[in-house]
PDB file of N, CA and C in Angstrom:
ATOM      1  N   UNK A   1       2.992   1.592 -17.826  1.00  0.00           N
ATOM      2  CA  UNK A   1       2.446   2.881 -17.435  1.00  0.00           C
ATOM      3  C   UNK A   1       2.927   3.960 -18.392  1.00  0.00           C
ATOM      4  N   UNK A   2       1.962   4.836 -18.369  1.00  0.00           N
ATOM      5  CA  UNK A   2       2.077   5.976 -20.025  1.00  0.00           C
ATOM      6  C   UNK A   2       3.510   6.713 -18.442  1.00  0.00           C
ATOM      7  N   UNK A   3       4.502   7.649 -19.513  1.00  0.00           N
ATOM      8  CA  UNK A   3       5.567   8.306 -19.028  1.00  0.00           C
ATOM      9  C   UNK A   3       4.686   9.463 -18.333  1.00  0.00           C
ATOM     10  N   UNK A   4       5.202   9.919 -17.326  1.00  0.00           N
ATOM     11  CA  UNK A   4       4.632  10.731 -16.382  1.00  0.00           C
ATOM     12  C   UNK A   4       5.522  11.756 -15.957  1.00  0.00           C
ATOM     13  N   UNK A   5       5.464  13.081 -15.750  1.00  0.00           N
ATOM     14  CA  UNK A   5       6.185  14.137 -15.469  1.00  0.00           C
ATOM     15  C   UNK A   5       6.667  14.091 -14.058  1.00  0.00           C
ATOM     16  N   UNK A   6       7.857  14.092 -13.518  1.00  0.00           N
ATOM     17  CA  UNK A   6       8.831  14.227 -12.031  1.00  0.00           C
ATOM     18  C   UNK A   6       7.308  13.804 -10.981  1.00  0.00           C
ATOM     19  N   UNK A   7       7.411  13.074 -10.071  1.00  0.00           N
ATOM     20  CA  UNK A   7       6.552  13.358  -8.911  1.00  0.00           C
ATOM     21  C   UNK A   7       6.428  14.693  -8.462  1.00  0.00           C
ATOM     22  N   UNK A   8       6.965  15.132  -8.117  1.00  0.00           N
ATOM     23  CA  UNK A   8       7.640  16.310  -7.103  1.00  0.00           C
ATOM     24  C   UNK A   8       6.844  17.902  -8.462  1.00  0.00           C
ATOM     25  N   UNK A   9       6.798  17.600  -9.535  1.00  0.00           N
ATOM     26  CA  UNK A   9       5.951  18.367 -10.520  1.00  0.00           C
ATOM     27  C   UNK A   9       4.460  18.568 -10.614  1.00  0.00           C
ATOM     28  N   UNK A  10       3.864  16.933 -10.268  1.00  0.00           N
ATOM     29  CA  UNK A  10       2.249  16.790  -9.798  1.00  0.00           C
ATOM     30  C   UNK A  10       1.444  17.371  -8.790  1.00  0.00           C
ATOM     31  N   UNK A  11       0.664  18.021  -8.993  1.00  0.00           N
ATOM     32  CA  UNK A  11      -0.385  18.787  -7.895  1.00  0.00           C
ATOM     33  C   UNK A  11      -0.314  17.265  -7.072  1.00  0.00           C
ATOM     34  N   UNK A  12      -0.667  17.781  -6.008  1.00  0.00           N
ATOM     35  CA  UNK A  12      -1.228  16.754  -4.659  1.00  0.00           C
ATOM     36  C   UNK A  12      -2.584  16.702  -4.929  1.00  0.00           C
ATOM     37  N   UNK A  13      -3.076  15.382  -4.717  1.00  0.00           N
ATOM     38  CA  UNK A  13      -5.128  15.223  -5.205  1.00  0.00           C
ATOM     39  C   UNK A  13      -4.939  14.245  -4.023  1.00  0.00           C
ATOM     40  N   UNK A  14      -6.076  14.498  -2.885  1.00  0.00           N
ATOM     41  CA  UNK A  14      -6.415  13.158  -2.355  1.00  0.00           C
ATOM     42  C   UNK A  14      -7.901  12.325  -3.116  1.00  0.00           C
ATOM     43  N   UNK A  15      -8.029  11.421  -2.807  1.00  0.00           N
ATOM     44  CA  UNK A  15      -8.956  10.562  -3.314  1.00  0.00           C
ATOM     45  C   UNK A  15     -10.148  10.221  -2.272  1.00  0.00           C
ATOM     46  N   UNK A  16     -11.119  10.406  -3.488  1.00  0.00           N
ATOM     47  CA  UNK A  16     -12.500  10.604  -2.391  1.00  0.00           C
ATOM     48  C   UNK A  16     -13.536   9.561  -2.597  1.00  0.00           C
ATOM     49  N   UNK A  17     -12.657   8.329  -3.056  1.00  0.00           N
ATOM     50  CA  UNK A  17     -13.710   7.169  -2.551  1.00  0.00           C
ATOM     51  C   UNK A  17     -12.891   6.151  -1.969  1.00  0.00           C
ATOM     52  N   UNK A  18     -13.325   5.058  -1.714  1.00  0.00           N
ATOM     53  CA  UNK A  18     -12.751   4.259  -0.700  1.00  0.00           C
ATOM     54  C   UNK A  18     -11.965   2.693  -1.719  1.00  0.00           C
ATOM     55  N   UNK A  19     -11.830   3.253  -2.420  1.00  0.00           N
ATOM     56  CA  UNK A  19     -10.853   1.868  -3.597  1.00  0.00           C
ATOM     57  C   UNK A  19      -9.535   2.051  -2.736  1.00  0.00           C
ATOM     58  N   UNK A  20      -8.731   3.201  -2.408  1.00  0.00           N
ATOM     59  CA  UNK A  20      -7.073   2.478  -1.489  1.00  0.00           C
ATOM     60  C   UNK A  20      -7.479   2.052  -0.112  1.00  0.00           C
ATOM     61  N   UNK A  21      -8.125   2.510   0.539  1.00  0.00           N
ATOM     62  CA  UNK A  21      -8.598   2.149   1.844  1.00  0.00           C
ATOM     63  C   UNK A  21      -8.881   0.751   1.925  1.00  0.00           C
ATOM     64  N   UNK A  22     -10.129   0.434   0.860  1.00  0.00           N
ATOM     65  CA  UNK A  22     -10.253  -1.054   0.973  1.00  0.00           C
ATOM     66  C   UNK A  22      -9.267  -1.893   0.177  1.00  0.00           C
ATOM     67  N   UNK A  23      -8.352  -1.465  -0.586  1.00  0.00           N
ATOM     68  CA  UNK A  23      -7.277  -2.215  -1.099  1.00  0.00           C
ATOM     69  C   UNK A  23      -5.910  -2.288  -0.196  1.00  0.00           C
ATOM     70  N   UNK A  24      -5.796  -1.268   0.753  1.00  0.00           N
ATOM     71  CA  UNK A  24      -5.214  -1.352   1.503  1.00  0.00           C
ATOM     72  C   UNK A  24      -5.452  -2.364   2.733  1.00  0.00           C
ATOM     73  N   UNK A  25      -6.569  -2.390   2.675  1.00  0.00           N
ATOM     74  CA  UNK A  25      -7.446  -3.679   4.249  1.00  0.00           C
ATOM     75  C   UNK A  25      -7.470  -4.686   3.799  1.00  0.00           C
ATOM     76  N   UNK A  26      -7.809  -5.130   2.690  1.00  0.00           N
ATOM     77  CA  UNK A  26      -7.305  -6.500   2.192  1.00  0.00           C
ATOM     78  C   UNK A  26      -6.383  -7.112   1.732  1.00  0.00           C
ATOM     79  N   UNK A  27      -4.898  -5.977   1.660  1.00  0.00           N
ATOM     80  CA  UNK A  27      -3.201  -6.150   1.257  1.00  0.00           C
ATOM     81  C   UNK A  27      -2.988  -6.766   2.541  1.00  0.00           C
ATOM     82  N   UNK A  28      -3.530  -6.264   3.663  1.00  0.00           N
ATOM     83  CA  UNK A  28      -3.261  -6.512   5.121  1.00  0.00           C
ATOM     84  C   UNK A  28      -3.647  -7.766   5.545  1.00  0.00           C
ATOM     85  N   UNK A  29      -4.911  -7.793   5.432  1.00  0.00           N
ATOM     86  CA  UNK A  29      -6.224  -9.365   5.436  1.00  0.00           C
ATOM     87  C   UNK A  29      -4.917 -10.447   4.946  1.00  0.00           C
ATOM     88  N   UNK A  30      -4.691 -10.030   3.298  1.00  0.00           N
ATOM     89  CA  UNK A  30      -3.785 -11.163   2.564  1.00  0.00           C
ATOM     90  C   UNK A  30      -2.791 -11.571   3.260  1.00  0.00           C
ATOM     91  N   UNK A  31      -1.720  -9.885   3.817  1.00  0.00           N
ATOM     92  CA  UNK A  31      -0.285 -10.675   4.194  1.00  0.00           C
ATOM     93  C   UNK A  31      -0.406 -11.183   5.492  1.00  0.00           C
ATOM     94  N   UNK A  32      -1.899 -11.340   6.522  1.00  0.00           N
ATOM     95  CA  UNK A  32      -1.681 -11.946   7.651  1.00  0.00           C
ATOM     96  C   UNK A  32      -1.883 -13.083   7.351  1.00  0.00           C
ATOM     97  N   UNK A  33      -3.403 -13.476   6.394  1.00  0.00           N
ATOM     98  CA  UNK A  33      -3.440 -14.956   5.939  1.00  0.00           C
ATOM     99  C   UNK A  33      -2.076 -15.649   5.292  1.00  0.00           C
ATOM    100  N   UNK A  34      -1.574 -14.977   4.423  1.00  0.00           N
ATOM    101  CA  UNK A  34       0.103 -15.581   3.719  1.00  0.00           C
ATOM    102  C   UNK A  34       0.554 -16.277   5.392  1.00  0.00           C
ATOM    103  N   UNK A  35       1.465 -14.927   5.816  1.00  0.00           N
ATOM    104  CA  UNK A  35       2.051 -15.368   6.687  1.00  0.00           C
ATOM    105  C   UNK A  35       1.800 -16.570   7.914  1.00  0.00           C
ATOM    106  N   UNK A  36       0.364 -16.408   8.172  1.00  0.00           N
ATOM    107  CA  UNK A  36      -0.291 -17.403   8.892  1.00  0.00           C
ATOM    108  C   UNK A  36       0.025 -19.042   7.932  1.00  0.00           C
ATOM    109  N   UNK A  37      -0.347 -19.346   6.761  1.00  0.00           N
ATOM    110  CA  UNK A  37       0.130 -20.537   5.947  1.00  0.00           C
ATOM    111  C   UNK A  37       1.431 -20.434   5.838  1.00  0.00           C
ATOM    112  N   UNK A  38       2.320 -19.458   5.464  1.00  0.00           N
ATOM    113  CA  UNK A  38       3.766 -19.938   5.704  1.00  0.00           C
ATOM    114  C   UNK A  38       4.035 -20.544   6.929  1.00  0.00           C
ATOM    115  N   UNK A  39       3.811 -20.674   7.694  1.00  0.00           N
ATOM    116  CA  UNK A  39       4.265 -21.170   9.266  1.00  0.00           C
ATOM    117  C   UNK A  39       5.001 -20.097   9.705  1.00  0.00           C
ATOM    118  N   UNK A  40       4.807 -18.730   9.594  1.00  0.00           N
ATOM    119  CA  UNK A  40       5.361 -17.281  10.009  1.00  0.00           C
ATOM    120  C   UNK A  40       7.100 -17.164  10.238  1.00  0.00           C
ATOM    121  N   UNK A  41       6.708 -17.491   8.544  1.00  0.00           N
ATOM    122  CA  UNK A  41       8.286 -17.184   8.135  1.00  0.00           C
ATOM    123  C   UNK A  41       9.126 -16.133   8.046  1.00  0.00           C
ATOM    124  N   UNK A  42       8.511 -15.038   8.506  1.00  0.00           N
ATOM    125  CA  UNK A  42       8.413 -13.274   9.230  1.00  0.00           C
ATOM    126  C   UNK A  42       8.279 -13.673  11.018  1.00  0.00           C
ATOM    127  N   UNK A  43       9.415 -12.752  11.709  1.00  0.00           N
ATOM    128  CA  UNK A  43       8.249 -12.318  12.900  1.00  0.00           C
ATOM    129  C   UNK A  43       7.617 -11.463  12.685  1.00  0.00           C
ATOM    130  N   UNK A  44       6.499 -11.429  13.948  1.00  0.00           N
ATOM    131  CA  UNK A  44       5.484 -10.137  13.753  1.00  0.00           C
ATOM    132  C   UNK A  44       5.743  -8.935  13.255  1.00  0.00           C
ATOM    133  N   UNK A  45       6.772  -8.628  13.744  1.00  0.00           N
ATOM    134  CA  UNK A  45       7.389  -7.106  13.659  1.00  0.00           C
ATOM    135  C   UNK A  45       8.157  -7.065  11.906  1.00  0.00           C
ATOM    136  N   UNK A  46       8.813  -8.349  11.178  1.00  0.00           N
ATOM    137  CA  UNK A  46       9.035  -7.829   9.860  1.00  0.00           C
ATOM    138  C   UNK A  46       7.652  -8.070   8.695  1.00  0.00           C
ATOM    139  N   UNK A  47       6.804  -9.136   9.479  1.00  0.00           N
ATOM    140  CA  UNK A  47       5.440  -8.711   8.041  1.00  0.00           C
ATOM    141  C   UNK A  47       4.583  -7.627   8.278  1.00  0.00           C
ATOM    142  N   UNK A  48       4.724  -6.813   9.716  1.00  0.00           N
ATOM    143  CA  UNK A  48       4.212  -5.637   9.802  1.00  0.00           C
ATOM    144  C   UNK A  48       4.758  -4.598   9.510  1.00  0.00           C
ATOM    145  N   UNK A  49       5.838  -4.533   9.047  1.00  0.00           N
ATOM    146  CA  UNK A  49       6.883  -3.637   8.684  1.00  0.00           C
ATOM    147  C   UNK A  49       6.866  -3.188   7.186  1.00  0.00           C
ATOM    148  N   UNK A  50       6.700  -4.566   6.991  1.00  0.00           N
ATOM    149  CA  UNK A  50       6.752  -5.072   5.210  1.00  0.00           C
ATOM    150  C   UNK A  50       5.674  -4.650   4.793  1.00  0.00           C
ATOM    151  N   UNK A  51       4.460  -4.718   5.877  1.00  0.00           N
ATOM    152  CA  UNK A  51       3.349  -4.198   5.170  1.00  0.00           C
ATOM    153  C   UNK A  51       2.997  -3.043   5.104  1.00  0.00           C
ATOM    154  N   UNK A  52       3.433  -2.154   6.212  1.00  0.00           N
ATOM    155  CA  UNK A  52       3.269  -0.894   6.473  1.00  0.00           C
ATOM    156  C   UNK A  52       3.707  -0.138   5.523  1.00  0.00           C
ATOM    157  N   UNK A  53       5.138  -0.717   5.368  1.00  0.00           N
ATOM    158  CA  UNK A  53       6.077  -0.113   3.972  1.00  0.00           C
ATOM    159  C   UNK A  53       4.843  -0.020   2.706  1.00  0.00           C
ATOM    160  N   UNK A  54       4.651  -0.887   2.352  1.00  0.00           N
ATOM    161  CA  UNK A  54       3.970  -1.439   1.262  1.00  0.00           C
ATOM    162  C   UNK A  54       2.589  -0.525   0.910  1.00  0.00           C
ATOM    163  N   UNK A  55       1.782  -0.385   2.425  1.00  0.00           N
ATOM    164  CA  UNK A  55       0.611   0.201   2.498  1.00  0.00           C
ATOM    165  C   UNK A  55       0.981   2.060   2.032  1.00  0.00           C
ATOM    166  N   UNK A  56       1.807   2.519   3.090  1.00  0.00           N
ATOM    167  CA  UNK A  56       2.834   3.736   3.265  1.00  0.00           C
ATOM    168  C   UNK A  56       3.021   4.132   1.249  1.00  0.00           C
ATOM    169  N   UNK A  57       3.430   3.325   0.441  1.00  0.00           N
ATOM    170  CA  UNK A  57       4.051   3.202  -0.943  1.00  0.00           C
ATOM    171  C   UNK A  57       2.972   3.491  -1.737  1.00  0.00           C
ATOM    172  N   UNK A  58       1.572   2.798  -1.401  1.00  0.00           N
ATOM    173  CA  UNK A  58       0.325   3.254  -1.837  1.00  0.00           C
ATOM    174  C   UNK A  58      -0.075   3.992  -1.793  1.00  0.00           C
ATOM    175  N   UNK A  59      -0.446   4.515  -0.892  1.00  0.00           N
ATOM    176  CA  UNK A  59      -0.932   6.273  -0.213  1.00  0.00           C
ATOM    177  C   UNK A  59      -0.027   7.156  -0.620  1.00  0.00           C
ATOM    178  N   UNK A  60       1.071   6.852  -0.866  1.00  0.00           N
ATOM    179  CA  UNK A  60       1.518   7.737  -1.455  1.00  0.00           C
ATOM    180  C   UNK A  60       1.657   8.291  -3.298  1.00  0.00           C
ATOM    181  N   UNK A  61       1.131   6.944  -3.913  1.00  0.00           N
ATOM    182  CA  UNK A  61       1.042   7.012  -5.360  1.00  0.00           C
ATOM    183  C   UNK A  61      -0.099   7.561  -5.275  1.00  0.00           C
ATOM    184  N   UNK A  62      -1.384   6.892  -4.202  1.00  0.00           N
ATOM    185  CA  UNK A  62      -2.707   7.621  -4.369  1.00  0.00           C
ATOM    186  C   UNK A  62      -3.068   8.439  -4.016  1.00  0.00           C
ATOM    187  N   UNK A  63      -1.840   9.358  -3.843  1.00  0.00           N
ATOM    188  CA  UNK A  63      -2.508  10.906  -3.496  1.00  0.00           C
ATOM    189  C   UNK A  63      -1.952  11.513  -4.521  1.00  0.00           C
ATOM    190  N   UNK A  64      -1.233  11.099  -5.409  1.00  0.00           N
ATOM    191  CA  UNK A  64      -0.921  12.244  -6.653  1.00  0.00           C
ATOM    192  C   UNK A  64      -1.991  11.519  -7.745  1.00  0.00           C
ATOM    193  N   UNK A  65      -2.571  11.198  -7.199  1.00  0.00           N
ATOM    194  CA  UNK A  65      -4.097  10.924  -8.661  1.00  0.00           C
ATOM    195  C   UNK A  65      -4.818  11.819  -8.549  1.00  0.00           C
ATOM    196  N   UNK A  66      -5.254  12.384 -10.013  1.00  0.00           N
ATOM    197  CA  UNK A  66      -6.570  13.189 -10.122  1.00  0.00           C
ATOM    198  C   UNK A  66      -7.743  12.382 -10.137  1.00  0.00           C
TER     199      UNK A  66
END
């Protein structure tokens, strides 16, 4: 990734088409199918956690995009 100026320096932009939304629904889709073939090597509560985190980490890079 090209070097980028402080977060906390970037205007706030939300994003006005649906590329994190649906990348976000199919991060989700994935880690239930994963976990479902691992033999749910997570309980419920840490691959939903893990994912939330994960989802949460996104939305937040994709709102400082122009």
């Amino acid at each position: 990734l090209p070097h980028r100026p402080n977060a906390s320096d970037r205007p706030v932009h939300t994003f006005s088409d649906e590329f994190v939304p649906d990348l976000v629904s199919t991060m989700f889709v994935e880690a239930i199918t994963w976990w479902l073939e691992h033999a749910r090597s997570y309980t419920p509560r840490e691959i939903a956690t893990r994912s939330a985190l994960l989802a949460s980490a996104l939305f937040k890079e994709a709102s400082t995009w122009q």
